[in-house]
Protein backbone atom coordinates (compact mmCIF):
# COMPACT_ATOMS: atom_id res chain seq x y z
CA UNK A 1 0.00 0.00 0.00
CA UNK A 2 1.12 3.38 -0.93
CA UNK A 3 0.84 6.53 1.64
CA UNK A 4 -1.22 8.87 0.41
CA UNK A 5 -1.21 12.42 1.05
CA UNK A 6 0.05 15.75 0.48
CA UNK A 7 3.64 17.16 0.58
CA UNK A 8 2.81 19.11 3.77
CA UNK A 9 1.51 15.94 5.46
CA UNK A 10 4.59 14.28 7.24
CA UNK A 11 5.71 11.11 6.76
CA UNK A 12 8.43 8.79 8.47
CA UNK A 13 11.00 7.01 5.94
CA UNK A 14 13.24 4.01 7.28
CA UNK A 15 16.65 3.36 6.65
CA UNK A 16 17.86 0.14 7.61
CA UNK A 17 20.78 1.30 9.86
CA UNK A 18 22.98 -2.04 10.15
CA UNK A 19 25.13 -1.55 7.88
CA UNK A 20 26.19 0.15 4.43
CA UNK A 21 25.22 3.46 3.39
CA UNK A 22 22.20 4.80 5.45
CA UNK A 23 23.50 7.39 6.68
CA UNK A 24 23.98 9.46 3.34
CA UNK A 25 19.75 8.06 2.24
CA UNK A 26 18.86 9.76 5.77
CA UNK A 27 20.53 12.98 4.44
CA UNK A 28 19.24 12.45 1.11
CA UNK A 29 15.53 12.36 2.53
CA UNK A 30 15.70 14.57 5.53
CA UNK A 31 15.68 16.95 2.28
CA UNK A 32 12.61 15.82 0.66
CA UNK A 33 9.52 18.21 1.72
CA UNK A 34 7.10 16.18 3.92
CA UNK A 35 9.82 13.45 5.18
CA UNK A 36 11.22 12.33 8.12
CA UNK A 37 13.77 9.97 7.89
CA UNK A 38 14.92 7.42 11.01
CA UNK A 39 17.47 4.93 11.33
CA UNK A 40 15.96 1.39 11.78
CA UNK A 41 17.51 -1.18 13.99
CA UNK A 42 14.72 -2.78 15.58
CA UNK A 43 11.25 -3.91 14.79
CA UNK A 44 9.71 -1.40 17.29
CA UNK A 45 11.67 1.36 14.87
CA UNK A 46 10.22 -0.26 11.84
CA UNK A 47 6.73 -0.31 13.05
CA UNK A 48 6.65 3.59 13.31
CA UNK A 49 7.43 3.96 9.38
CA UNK A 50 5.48 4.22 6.29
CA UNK A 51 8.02 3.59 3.95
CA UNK A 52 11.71 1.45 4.00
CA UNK A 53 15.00 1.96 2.17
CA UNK A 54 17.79 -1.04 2.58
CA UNK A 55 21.02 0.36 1.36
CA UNK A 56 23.89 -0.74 -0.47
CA UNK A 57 26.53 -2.15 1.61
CA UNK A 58 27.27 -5.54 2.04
CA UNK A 59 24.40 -7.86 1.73
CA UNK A 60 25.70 -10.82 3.90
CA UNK A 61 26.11 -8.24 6.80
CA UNK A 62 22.75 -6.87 6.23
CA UNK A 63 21.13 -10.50 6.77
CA UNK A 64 23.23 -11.24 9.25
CA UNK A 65 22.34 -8.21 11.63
CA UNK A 66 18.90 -8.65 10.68
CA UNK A 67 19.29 -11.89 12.11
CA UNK A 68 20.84 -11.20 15.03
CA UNK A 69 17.96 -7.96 15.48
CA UNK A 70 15.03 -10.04 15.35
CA UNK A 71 14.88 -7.91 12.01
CA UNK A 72 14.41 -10.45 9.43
CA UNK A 73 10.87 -11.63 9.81
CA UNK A 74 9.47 -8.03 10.57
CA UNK A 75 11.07 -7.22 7.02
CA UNK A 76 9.72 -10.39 5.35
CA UNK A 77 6.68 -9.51 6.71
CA UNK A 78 6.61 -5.47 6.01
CA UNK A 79 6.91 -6.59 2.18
CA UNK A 80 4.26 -9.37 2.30
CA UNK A 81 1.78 -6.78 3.39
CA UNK A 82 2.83 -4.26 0.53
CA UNK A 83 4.50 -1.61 2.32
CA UNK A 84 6.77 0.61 0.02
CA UNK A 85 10.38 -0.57 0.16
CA UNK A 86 13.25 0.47 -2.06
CA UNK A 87 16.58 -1.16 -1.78
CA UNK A 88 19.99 -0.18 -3.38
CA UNK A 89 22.71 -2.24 -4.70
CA UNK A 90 23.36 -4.57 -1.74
CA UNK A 91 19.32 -3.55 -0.82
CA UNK A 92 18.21 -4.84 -4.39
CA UNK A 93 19.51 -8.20 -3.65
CA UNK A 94 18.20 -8.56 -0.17
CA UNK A 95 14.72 -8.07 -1.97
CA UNK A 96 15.28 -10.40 -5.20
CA UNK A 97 13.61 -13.87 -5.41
CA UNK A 98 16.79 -15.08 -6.22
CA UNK A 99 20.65 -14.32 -6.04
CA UNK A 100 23.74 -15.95 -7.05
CA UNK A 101 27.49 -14.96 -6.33
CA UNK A 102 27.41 -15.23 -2.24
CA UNK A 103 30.57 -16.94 -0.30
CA UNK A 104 28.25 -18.29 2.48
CA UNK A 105 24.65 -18.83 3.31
CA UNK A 106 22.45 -15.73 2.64
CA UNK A 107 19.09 -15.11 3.82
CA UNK A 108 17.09 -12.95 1.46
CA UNK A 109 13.80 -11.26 2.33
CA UNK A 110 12.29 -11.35 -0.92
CA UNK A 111 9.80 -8.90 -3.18
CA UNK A 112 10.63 -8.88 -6.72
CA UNK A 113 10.47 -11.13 -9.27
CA UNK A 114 14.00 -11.69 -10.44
CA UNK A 115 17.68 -13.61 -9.87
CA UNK A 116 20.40 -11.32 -9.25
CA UNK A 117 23.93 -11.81 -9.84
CA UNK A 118 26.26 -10.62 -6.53
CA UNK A 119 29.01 -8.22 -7.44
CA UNK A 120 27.86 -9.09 -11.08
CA UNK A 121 30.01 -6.18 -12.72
CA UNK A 122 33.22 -7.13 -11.03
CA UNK A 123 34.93 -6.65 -7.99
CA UNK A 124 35.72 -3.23 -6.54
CA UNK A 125 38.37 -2.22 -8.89
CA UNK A 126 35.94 -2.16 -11.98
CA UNK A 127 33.38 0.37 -10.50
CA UNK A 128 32.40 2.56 -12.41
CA UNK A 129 30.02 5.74 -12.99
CA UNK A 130 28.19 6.32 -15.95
CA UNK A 131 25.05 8.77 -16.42
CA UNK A 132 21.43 7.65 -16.99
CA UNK A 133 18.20 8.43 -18.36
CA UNK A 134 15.69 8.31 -16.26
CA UNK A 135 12.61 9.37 -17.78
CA UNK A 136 10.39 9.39 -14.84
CA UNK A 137 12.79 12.23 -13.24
CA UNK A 138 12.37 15.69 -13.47
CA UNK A 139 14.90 17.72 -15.94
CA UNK A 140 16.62 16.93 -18.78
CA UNK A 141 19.81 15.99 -17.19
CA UNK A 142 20.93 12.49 -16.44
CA UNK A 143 21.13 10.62 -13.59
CA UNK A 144 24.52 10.24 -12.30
CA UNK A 145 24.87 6.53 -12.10
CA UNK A 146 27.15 5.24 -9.25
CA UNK A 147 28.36 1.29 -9.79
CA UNK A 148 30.18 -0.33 -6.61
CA UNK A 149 30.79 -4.07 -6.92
CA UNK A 150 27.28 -3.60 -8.54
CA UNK A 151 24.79 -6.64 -8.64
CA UNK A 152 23.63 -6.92 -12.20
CA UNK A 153 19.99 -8.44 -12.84
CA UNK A 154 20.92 -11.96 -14.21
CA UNK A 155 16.90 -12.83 -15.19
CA UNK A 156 13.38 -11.66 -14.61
CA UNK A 157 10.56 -14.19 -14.13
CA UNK A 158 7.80 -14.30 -16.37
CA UNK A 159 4.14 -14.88 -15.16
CA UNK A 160 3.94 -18.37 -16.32
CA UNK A 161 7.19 -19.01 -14.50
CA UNK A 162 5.89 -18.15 -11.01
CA UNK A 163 3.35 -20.55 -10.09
CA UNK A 164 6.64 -23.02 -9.59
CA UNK A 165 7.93 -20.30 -7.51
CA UNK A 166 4.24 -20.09 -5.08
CA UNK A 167 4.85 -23.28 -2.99
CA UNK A 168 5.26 -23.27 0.43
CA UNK A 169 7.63 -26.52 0.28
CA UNK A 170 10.53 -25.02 -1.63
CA UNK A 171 11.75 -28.56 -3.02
CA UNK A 172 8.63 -28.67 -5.13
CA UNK A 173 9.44 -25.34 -6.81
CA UNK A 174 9.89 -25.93 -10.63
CA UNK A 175 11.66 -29.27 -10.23
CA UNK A 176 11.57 -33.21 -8.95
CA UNK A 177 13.46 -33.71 -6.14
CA UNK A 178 17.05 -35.51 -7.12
CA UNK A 179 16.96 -33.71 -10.44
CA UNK A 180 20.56 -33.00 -11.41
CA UNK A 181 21.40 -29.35 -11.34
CA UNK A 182 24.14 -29.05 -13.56
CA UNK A 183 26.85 -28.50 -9.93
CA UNK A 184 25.22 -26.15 -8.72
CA UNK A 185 25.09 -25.10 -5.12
CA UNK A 186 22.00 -24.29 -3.67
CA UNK A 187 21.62 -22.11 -0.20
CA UNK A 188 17.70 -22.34 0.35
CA UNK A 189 16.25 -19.74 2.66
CA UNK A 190 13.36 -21.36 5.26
CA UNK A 191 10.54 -20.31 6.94
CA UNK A 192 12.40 -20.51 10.07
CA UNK A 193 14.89 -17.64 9.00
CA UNK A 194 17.89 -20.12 8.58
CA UNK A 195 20.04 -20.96 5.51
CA UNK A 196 21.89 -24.46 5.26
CA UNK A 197 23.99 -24.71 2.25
CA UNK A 198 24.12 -28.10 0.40
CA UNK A 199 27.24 -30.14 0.05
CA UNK A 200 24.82 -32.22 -2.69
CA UNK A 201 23.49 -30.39 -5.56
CA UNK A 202 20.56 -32.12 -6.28
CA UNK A 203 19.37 -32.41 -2.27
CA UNK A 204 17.08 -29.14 -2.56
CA UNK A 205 16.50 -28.05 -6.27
CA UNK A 206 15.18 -24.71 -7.51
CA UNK A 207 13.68 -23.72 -11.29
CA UNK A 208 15.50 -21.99 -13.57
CA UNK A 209 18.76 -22.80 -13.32
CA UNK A 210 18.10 -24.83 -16.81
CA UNK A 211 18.43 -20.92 -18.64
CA UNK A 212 21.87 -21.60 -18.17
CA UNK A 213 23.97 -22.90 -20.81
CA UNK A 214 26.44 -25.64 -19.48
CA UNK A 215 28.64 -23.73 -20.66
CA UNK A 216 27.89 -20.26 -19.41
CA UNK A 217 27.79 -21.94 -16.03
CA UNK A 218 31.30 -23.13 -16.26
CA UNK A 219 32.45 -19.78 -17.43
CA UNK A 220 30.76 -18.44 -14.01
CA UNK A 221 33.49 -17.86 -10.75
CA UNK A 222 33.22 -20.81 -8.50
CA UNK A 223 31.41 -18.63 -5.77
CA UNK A 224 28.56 -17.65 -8.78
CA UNK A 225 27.27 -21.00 -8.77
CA UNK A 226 25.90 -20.95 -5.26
CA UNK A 227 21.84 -19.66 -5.22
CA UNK A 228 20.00 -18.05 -2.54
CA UNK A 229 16.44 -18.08 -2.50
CA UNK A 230 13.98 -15.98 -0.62
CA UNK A 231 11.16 -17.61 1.02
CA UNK A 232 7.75 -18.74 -0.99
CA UNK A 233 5.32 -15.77 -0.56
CA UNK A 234 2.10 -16.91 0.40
CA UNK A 235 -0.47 -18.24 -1.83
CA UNK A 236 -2.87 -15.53 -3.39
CA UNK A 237 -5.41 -15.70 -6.36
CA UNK A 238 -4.22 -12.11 -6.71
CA UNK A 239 -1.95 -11.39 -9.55
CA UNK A 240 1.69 -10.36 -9.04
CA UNK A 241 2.70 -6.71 -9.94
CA UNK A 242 4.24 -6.14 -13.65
CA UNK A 243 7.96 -4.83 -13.85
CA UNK A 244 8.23 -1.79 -14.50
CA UNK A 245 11.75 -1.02 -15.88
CA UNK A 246 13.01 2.31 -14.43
CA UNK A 247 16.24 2.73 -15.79
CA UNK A 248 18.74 0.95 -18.34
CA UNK A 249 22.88 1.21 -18.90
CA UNK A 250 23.21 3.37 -22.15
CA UNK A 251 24.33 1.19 -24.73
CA UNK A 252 27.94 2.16 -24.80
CA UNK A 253 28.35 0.64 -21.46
CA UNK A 254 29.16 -3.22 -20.80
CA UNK A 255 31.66 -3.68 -18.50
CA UNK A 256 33.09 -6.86 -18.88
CA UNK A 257 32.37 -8.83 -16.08
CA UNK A 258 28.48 -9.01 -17.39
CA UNK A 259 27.01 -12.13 -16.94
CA UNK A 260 25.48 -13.08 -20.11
CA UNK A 261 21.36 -12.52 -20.14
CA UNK A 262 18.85 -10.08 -22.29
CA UNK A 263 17.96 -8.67 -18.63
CA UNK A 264 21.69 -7.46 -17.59
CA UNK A 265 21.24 -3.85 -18.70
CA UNK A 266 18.68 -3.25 -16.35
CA UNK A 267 19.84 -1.25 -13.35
CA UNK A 268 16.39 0.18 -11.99
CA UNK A 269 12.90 -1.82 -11.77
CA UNK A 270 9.56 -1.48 -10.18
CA UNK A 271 7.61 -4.04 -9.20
CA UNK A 272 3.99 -3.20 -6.94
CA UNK A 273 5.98 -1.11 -4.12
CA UNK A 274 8.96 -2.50 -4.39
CA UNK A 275 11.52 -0.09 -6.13
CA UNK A 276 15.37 -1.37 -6.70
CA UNK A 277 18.18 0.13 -7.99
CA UNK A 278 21.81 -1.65 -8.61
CA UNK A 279 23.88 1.73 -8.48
CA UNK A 280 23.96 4.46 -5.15
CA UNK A 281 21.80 7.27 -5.65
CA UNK A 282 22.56 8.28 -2.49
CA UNK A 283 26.45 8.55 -3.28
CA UNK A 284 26.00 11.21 -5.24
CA UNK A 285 24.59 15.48 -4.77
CA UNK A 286 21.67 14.78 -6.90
CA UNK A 287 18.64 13.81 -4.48
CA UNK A 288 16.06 13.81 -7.70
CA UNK A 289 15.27 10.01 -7.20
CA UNK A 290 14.49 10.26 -3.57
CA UNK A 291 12.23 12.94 -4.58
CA UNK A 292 10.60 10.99 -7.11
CA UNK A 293 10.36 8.01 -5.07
CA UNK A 294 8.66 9.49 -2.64
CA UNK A 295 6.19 10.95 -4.60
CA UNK A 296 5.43 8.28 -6.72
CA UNK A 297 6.17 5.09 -5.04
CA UNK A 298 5.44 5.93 -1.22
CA UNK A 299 3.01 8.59 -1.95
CA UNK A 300 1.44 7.22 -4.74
CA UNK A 301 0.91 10.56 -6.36
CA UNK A 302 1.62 9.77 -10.25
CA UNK A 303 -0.42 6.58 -9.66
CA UNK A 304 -3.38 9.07 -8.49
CA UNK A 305 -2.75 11.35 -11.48
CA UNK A 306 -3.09 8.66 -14.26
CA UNK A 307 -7.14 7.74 -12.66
């Protein structure tokens, strides 16, 4: 659900504060008319917001002090129910279905409909900045696109791929249990808010995986082959939220530690409230896509416009 409201109506803004970058999104959005933005560390913080940002940092910490919090359910929970959430870089993969790339077990809290590669442009030497177009922002100028061991969208599901994602029992999700998964390692995410990684490929398969070549997979880094999977959401006869792509690289940009996939230029996406970007706008002066998040995705403003 989006807040609605006027600018002059105040609203509180969360930034998880456990790690990463929050403190530069809480200056970012302490500047947006109508906001104020908190630090969130516990659920009692998170309870008092209308809206969320995770920030980039590194997502293994992230999980890991939302473990240790009591954090992780509350989140899992506060995007269930719809509440606006945008996460950035280490943020976006915290809220993918999916993610590849991690060292160790990684709990993910789910939202959006896609696998994400970890650090899929390359390690920290080849970051890079690059300006966008953002359409949806206001001005003419671009968007001053900030890459830092970037996660790059690997794959978007489409609808007739997600009723194998729906079950509750995530072995039944897409394949038979045994299959062979081409060697890859699976972390599975449970109900319970653990992660157990598998020394046996096949013990606790996941759909998918088959979009891979074998050999695009054995071009991957060993530590690319492990998945993490967000829990099931529940069951709904509701339909899930298009993507809405926000932003793209220009064309003259592919660094070369791209995975391969017709999604991997995609470094901004909507999906329902859930808004994710793979760069740091908050790295940077220009505090236009706070603005317009906001307004349109916490707000709801432009959705009110268009009816």
């Amino acid at each position: 659900m989006s807040y609605t409201g006027s600018p002059s109506t105040h609203i509180t803004v969360g930034v998880l504060a456990l790690q990463g970058a929050f403190h530069e999104h809480i200056v970012h959005l302490s500047r947006v008319e109508g906001v104020t933005a908190v630090p969130v560390r516990t659920p009692e913080q998170l309870a008092c917001c209308s809206a969320l940002v995770i920030p980039g940092g590194e997502s293994t910490a992230i999980a890991l002090g939302a473990i240790r919090g009591g954090l992780l359910e509350p989140l899992r929970e506060w995007v269930r129910t719809g509440r606006p959430t945008w996460g950035t870089c280490a943020g976006m993969i915290m809220l993918a279905r999916e993610a590849t790339g991690g060292k160790k077990a990684q709990e993910l809290i789910g939202g959006w409909d896609g696998r994400v590669g970890r650090n899929g442009w390359g390690s920290q030497i080849e970051s890079f900045e690059t300006p966008l177009s953002i359409p949806a922002l206001s001005g003419e100028e671009p968007f001053p696109g900030v890459f830092i061991r970037a996660p790059v969208v690997e794959r978007l599901f489409r609808t007739e791929e997600l009723a194998d994602l729906a079950p509750r029992e995530p072995a039944k999700a897409g394949r038979r249990e045994g299959e062979e998964l081409e060697g890859v390692k699976l972390v599975q995410g449970q109900e319970s808010g653990t992660s157990t990684p598998s020394d046996n490929p096949a013990a606790m398969p996941l759909p998918n995986l088959a979009t891979y070549t074998k050999a695009e997979i054995s071009s991957l880094p060993t530590n690319a082959t492990r998945l993490a999977v967000a829990p099931p959401l529940p069951s709904s006869s509701t339909p899930r939220p298009p993507i809405e792509v926000i932003a793209r690289l220009p064309d003259s940009v592919r660094p070369t530690a791209t995975l391969p996939g017709p999604d991997a230029d995609i470094v901004a996406l909507k999906q329902g409230n859930i808004f994710v970007t793979a760069f740091h706008p908050e790295l940077t002066r220009d505090r236009r896509l706070h603005e317009w998040w906001v307004r349109a995705c916490v707000r709801g403003e432009e959705m009110s416009k268009k009816r």
